[in-house]
C-alpha atoms as a PDB file:
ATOM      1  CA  UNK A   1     122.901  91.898 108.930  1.00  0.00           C
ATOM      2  CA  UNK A   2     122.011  89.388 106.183  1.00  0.00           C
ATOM      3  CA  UNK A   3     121.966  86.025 106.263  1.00  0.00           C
ATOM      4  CA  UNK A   4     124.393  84.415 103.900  1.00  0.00           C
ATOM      5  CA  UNK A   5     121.419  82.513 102.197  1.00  0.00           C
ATOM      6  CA  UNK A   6     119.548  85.739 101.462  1.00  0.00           C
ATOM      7  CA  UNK A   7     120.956  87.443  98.289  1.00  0.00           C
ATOM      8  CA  UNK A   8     120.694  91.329  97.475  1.00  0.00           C
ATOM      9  CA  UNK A   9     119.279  92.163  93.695  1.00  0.00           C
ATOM     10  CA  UNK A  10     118.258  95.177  91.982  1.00  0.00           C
ATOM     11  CA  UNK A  11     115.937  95.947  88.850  1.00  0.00           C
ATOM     12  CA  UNK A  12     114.530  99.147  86.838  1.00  0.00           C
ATOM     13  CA  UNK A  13     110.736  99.546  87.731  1.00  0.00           C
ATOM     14  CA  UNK A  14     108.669 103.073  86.440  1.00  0.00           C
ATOM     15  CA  UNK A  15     111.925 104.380  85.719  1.00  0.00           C
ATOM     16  CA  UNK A  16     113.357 104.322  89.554  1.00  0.00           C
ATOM     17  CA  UNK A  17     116.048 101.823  90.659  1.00  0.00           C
ATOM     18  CA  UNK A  18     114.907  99.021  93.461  1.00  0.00           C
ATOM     19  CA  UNK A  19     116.429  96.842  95.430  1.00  0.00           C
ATOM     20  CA  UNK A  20     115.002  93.774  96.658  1.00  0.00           C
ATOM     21  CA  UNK A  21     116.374  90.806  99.087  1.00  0.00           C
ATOM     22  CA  UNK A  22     115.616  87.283  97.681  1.00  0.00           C
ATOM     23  CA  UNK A  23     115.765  84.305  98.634  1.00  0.00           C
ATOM     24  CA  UNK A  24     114.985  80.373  97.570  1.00  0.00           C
ATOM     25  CA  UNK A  25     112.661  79.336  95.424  1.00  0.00           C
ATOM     26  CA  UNK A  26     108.762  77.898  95.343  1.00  0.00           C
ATOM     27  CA  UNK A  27     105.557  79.779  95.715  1.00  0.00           C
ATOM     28  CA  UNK A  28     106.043  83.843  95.676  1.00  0.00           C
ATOM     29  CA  UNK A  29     105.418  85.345  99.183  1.00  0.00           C
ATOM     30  CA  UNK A  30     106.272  89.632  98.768  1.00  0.00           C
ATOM     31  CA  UNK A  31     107.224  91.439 102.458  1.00  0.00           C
ATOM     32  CA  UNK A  32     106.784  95.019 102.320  1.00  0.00           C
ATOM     33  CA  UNK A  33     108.428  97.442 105.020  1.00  0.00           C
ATOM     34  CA  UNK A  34     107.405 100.963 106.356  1.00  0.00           C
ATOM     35  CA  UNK A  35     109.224 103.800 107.545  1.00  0.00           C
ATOM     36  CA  UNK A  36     112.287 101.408 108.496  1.00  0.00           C
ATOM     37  CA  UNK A  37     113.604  99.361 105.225  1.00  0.00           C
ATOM     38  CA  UNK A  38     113.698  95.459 103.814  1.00  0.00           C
ATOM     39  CA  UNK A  39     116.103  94.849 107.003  1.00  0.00           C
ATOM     40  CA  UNK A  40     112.728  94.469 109.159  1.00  0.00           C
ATOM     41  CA  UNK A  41     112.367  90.955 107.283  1.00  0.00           C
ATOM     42  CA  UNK A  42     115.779  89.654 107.353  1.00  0.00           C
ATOM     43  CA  UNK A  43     115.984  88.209 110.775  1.00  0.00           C
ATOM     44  CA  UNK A  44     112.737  85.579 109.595  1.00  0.00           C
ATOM     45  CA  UNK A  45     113.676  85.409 105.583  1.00  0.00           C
ATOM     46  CA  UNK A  46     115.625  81.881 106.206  1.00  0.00           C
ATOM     47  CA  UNK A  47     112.310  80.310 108.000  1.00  0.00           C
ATOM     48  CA  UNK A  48     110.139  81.824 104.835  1.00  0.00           C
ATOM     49  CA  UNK A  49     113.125  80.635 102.699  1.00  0.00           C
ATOM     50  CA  UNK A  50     112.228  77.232 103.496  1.00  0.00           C
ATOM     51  CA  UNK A  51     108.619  76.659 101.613  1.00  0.00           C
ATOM     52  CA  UNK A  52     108.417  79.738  99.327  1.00  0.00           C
ATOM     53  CA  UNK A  53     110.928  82.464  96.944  1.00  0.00           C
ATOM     54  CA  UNK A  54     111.121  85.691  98.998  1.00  0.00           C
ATOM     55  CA  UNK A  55     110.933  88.741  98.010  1.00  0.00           C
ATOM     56  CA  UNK A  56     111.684  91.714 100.136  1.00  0.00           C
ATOM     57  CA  UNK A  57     111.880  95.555  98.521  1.00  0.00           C
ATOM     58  CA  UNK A  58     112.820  98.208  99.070  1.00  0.00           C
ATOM     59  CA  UNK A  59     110.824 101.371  98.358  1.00  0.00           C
ATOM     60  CA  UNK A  60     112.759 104.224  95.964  1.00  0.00           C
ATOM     61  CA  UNK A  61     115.158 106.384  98.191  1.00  0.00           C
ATOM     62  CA  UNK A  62     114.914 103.330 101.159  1.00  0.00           C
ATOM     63  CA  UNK A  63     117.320 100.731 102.135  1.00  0.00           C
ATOM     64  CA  UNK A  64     119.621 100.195  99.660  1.00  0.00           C
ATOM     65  CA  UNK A  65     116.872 101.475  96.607  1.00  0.00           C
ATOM     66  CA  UNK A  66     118.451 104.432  94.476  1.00  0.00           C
ATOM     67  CA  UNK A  67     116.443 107.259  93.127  1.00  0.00           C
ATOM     68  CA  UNK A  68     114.642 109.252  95.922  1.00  0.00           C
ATOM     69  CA  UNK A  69     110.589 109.048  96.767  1.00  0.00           C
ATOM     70  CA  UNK A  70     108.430 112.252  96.737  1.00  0.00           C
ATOM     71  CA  UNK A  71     105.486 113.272  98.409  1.00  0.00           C
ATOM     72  CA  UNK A  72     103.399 112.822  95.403  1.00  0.00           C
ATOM     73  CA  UNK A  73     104.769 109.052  94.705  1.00  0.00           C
ATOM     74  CA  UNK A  74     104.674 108.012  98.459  1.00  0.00           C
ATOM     75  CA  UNK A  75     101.387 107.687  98.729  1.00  0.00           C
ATOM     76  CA  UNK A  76      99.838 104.162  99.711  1.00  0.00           C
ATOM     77  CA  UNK A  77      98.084 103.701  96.120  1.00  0.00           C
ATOM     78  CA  UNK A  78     101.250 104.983  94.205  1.00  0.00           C
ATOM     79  CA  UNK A  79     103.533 102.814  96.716  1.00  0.00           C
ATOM     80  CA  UNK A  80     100.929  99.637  95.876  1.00  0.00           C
ATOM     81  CA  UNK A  81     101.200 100.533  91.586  1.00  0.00           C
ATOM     82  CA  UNK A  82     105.265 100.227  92.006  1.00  0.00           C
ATOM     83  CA  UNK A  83     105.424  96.998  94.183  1.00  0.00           C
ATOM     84  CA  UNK A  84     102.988  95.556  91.137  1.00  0.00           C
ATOM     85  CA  UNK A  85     105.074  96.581  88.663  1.00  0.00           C
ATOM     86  CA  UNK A  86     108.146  95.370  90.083  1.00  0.00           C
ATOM     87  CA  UNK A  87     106.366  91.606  90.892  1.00  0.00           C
ATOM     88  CA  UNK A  88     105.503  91.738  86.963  1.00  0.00           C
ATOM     89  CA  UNK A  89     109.125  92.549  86.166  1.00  0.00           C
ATOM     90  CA  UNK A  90     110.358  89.433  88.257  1.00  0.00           C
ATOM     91  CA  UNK A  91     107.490  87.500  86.994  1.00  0.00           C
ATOM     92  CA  UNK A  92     106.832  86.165  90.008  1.00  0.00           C
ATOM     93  CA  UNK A  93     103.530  84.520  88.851  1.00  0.00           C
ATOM     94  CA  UNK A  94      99.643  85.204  88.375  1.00  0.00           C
ATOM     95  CA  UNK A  95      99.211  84.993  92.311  1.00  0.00           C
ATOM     96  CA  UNK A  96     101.574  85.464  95.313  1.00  0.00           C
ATOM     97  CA  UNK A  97     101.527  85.479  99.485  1.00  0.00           C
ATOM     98  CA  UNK A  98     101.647  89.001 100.865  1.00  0.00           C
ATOM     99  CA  UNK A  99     103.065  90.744 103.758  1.00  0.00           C
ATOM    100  CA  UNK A 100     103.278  93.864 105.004  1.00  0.00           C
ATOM    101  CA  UNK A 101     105.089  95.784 108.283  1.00  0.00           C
ATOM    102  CA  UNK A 102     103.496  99.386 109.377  1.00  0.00           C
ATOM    103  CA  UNK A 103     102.919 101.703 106.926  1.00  0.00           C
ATOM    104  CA  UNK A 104     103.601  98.516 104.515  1.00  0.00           C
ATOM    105  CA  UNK A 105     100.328  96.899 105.993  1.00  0.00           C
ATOM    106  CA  UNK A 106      98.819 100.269 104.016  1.00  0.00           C
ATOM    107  CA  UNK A 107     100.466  98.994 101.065  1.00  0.00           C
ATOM    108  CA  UNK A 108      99.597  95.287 101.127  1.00  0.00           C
ATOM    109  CA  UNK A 109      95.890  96.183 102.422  1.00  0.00           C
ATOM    110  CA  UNK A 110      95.861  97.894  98.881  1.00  0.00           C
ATOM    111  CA  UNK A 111      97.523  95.543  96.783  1.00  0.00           C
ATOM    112  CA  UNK A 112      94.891  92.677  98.140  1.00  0.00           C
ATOM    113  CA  UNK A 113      91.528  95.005  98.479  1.00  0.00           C
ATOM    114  CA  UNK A 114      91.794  95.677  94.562  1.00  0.00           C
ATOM    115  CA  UNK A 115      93.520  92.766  93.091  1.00  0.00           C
ATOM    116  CA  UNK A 116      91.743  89.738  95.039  1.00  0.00           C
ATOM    117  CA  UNK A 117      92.741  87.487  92.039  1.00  0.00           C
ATOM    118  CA  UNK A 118      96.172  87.625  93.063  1.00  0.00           C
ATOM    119  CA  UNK A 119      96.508  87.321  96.539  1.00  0.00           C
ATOM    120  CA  UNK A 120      95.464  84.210  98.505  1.00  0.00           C
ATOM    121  CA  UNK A 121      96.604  85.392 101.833  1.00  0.00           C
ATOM    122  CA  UNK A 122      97.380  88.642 103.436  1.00  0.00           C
ATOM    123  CA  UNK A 123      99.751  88.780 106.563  1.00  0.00           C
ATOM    124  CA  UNK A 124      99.946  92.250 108.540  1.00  0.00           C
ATOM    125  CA  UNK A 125     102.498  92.413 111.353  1.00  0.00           C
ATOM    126  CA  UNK A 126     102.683  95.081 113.558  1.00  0.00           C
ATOM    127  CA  UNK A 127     100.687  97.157 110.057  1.00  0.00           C
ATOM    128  CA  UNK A 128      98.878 100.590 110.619  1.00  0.00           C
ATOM    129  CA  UNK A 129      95.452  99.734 110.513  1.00  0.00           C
ATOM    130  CA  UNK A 130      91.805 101.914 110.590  1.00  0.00           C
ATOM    131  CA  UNK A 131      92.877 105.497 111.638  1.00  0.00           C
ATOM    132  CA  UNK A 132      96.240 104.233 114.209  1.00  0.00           C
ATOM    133  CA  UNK A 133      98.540 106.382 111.981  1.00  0.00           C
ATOM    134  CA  UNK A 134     100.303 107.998 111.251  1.00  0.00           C
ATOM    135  CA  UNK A 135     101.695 108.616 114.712  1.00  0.00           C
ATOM    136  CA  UNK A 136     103.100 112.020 115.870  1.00  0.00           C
ATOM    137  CA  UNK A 137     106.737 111.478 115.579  1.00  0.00           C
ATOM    138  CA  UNK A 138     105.578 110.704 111.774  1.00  0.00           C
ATOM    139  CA  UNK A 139     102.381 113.234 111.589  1.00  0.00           C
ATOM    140  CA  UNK A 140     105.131 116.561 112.481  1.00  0.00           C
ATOM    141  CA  UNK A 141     106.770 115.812 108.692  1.00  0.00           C
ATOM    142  CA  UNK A 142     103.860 116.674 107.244  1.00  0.00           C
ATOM    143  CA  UNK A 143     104.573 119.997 107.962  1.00  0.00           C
ATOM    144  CA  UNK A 144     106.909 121.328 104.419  1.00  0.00           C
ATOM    145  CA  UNK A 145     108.831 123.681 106.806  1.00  0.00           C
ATOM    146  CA  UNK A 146     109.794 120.358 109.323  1.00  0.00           C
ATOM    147  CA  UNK A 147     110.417 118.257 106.319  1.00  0.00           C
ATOM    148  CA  UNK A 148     112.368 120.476 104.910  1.00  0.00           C
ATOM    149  CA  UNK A 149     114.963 121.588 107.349  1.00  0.00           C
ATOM    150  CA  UNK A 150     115.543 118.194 109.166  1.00  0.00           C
ATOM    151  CA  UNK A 151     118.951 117.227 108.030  1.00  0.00           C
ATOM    152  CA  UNK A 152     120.376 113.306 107.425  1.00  0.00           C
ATOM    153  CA  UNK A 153     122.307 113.709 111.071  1.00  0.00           C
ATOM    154  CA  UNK A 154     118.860 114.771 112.653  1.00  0.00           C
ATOM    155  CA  UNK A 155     117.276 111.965 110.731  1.00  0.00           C
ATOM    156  CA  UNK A 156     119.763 109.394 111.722  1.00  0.00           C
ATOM    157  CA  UNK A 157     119.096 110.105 115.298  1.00  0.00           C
ATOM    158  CA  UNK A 158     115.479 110.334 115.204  1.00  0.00           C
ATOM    159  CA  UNK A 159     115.721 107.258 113.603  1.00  0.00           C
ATOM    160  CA  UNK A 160     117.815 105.427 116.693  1.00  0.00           C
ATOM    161  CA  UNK A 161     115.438 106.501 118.993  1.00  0.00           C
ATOM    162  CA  UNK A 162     112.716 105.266 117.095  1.00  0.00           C
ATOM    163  CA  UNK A 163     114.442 101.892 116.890  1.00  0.00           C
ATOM    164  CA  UNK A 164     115.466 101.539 120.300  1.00  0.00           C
ATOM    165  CA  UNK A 165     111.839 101.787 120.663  1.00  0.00           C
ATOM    166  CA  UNK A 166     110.322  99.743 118.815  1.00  0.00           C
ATOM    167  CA  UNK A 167     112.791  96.368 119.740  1.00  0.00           C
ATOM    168  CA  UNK A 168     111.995  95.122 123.146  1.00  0.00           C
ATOM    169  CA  UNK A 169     115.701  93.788 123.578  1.00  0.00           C
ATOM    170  CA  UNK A 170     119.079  95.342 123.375  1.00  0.00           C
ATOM    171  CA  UNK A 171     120.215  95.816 119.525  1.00  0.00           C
ATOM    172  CA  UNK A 172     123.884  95.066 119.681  1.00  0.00           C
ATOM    173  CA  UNK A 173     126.340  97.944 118.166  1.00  0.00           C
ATOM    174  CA  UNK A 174     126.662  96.442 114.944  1.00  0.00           C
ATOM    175  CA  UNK A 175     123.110  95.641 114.807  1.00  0.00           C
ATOM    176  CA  UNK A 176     122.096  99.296 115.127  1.00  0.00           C
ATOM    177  CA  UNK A 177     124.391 100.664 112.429  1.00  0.00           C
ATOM    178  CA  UNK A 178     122.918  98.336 110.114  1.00  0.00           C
ATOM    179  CA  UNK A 179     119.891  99.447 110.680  1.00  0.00           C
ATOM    180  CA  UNK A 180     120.921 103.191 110.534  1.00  0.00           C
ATOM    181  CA  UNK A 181     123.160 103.242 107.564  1.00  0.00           C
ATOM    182  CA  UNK A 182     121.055 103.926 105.059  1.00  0.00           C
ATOM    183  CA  UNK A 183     119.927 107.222 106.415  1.00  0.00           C
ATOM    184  CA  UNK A 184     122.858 108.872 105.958  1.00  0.00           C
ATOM    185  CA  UNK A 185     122.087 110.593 102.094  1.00  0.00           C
ATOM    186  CA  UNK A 186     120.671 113.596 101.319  1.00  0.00           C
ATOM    187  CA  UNK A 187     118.456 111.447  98.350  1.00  0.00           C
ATOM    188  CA  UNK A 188     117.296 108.957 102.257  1.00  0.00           C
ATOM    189  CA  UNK A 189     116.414 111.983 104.419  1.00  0.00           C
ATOM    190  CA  UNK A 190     114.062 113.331 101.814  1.00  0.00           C
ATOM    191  CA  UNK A 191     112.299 109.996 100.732  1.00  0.00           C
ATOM    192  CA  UNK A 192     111.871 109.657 104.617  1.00  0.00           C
ATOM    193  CA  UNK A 193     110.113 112.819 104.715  1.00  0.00           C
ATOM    194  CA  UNK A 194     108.151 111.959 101.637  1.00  0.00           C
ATOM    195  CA  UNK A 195     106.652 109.271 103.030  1.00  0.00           C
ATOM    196  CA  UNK A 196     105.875 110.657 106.215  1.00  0.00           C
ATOM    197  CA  UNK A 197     104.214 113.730 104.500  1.00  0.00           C
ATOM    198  CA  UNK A 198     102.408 111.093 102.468  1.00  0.00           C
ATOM    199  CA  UNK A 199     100.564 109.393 105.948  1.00  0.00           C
ATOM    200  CA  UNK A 200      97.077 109.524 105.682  1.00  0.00           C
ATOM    201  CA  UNK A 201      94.519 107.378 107.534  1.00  0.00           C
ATOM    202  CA  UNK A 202      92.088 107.593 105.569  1.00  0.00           C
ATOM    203  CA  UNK A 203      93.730 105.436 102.741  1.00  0.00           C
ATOM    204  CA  UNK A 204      93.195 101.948 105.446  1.00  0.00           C
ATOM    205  CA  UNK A 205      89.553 103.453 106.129  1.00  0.00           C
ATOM    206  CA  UNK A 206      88.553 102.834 102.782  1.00  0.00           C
ATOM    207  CA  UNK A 207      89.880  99.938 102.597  1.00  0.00           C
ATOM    208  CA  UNK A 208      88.162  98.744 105.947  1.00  0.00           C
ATOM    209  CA  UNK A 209      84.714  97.568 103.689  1.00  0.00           C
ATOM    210  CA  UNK A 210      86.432  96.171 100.293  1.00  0.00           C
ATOM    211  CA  UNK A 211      88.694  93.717 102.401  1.00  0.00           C
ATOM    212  CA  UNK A 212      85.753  92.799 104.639  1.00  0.00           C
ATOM    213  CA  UNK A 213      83.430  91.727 101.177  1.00  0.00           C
ATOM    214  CA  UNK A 214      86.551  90.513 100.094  1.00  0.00           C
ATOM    215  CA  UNK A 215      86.384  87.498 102.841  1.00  0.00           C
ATOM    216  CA  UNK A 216      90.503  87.210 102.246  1.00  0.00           C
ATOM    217  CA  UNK A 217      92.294  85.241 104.966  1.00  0.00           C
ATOM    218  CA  UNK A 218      94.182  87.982 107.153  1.00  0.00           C
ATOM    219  CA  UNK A 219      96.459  87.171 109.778  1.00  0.00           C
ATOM    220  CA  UNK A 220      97.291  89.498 112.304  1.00  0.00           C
ATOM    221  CA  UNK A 221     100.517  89.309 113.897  1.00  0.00           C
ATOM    222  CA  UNK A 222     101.618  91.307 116.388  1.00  0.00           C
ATOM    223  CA  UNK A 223     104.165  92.318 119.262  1.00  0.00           C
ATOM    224  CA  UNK A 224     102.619  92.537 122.163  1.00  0.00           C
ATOM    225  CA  UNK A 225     104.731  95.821 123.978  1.00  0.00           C
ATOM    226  CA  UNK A 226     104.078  97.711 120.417  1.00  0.00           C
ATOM    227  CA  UNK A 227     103.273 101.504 121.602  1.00  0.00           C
ATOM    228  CA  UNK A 228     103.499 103.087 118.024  1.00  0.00           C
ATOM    229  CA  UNK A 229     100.447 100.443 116.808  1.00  0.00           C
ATOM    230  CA  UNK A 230      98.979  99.350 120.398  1.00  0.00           C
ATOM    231  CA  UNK A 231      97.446  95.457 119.824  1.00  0.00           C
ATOM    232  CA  UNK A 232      93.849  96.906 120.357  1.00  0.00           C
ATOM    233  CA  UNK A 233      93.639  98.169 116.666  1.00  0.00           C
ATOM    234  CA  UNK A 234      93.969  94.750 115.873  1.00  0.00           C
ATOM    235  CA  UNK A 235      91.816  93.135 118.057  1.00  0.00           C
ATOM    236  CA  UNK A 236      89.253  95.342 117.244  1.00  0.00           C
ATOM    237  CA  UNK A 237      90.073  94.452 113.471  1.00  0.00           C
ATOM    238  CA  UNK A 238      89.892  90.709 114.361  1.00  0.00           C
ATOM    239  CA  UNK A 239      86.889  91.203 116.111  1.00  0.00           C
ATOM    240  CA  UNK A 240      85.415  92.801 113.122  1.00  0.00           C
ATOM    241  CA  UNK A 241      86.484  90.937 109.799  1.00  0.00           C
ATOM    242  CA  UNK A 242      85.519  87.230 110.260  1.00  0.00           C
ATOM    243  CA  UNK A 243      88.719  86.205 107.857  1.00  0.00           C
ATOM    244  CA  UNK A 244      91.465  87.612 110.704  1.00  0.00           C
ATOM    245  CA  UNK A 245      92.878  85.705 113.050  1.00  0.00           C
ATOM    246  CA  UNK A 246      95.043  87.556 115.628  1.00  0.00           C
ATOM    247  CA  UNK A 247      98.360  85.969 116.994  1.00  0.00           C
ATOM    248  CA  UNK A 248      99.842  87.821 120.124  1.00  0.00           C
ATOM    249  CA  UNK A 249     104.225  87.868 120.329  1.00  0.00           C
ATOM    250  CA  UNK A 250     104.993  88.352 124.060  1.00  0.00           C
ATOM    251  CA  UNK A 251     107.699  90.184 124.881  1.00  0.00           C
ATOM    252  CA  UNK A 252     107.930  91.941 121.273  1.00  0.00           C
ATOM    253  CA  UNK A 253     107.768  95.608 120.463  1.00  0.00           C
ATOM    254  CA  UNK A 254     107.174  97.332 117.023  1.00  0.00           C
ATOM    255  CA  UNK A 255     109.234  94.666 115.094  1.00  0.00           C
ATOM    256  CA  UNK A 256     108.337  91.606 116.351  1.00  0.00           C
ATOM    257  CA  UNK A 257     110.628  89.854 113.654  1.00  0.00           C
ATOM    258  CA  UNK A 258     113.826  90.961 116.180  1.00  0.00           C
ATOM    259  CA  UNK A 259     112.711  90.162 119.071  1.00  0.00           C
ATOM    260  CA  UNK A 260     110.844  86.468 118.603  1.00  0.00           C
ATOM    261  CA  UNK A 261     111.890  85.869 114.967  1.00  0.00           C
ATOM    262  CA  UNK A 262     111.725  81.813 115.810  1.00  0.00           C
ATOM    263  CA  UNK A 263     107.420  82.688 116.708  1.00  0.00           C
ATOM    264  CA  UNK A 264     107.403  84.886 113.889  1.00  0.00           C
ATOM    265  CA  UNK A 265     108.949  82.829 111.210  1.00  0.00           C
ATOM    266  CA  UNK A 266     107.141  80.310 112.140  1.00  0.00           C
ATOM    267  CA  UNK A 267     103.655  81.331 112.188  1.00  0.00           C
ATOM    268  CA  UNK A 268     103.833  83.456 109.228  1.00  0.00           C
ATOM    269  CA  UNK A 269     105.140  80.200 107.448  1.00  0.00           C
ATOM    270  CA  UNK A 270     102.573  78.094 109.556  1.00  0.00           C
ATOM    271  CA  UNK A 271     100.243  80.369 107.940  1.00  0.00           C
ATOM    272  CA  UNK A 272     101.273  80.853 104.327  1.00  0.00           C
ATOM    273  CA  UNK A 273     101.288  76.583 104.174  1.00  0.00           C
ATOM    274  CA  UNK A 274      97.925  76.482 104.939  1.00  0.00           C
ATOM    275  CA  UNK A 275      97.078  77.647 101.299  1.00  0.00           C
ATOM    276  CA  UNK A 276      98.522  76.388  98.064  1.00  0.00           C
ATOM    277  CA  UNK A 277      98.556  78.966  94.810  1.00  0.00           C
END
């Protein structure tokens, strides 16, 4: 469900049709999802609302996006060229804040490791990181025979019980439909399975050494309870890039944003402010 202060907005980028939650105005801060949608964001986009213009997407065949993803164009470098494309289209600005959830930490690792001039700050919540992904319920779609014979009723369930998963507390009724209705399509099930197909590891292990040289500011945030990217990947990645801080949610699963979004909002905006573009 979104907030009446966040609007919903669509534009043309590399010839595929995106949507995109907004919201307020001041410096650009871009949150990228993973194999949910923009939805992930909406429960902190008011807090971020307050000191910056928010932009949320949604990848091609996701959320509310039209057009339909394919293994070729899911990949993390492909997936990093269209959320460029699509800043340049809004003309956000020269520079913007960054922010990425699971396989969208992939994607904003990407974006930051090769354009350093235009992102002051990287935040990764919950983000696959070194070689945590992708994890099996993901790695199966790889297989063409599995990807091609799951329908959008198999995906829509396989989808709940991933989400029922990944939120420490109880989603109400409504709130799981909303989460679940976009999965419903023929054009959704097969953009799922594209990016799924599309996991590969070793796209965040080379960009383990370019982001270390790089010295950018990373925060880590992170539930706690997550068992799809356990909290030791990033300790282990705090312990090893001098720029990361780590920041622990209690009490929050795979989408910290729903279960503590008052912690959340607040120190990825507690974060962002610390920098001016």
């Amino acid at each position: 469900m979104v907030d009446d202060s966040i609007s919903r907005h669509t534009l043309r980028v590399q010839g595929q049709k995106l949507s995109y939650l907004r919201a307020s105005e001041g410096p650009p801060l871009l949150l990228l999802h993973g194999t949910y949608w923009s939805r992930v964001w909406a429960p902190v986009i008011p807090r971020l609302a307050q000191e910056h213009a928010v932009f949320a997407f949604d990848y091609p065949g996701f959320g509310r996006s039209g057009s339909r993803l394919t293994v070729e164009n899911a990949t993390v470098p492909r997936l990093a060229e269209l959320i460029l494309r699509a800043a340049d289209a809004l003309r956000v600005g020269d520079t913007f804040f960054l922010a990425g959830h699971d396989i969208g930490g992939a994607v904003a690792q990407h974006i930051a490791a090769f354009n350093e001039d235009r992102v002051p700050k990287l935040a990764l919540v919950n983000s696959v990181l070194y070689d945590s992904w992708p994890v099996p319920r993901v790695a199966r779609f790889r297989d063409p025979e599995v990807a091609r014979n799951v329908t959008p009723e198999q995906l829509v369930e396989l989808r709940r019980e991933a989400l029922r998963g990944s939120i420490e507390r109880s989603l109400s009724p409504a709130e799981e439909e909303d989460y679940l209705s976009p999965w419903r399509s023929e054009d959704a099930t097969r953009s799922w399975t594209a990016l799924a197909a599309a996991a590969d590891a070793r796209y965040t292990m080379e960009l383990v050494e370019p982001l270390r040289r790089s010295g950018l500011p990373i925060l880590l945030l992170w539930g706690e309870e997550d068992s799809a990217q356990p909290i030791d990947y990033a300790r282990r990645f705090a312990q090893e890039f001098p720029q990361a801080r780590l920041v622990a949610v209690p009490r929050a699963g795979h989408i910290p944003m729903e279960d503590d979004p008052r912690m959340v909002g607040a120190t990825l905006a507690g974060f962002f402010a610390e920098a001016k573009l």
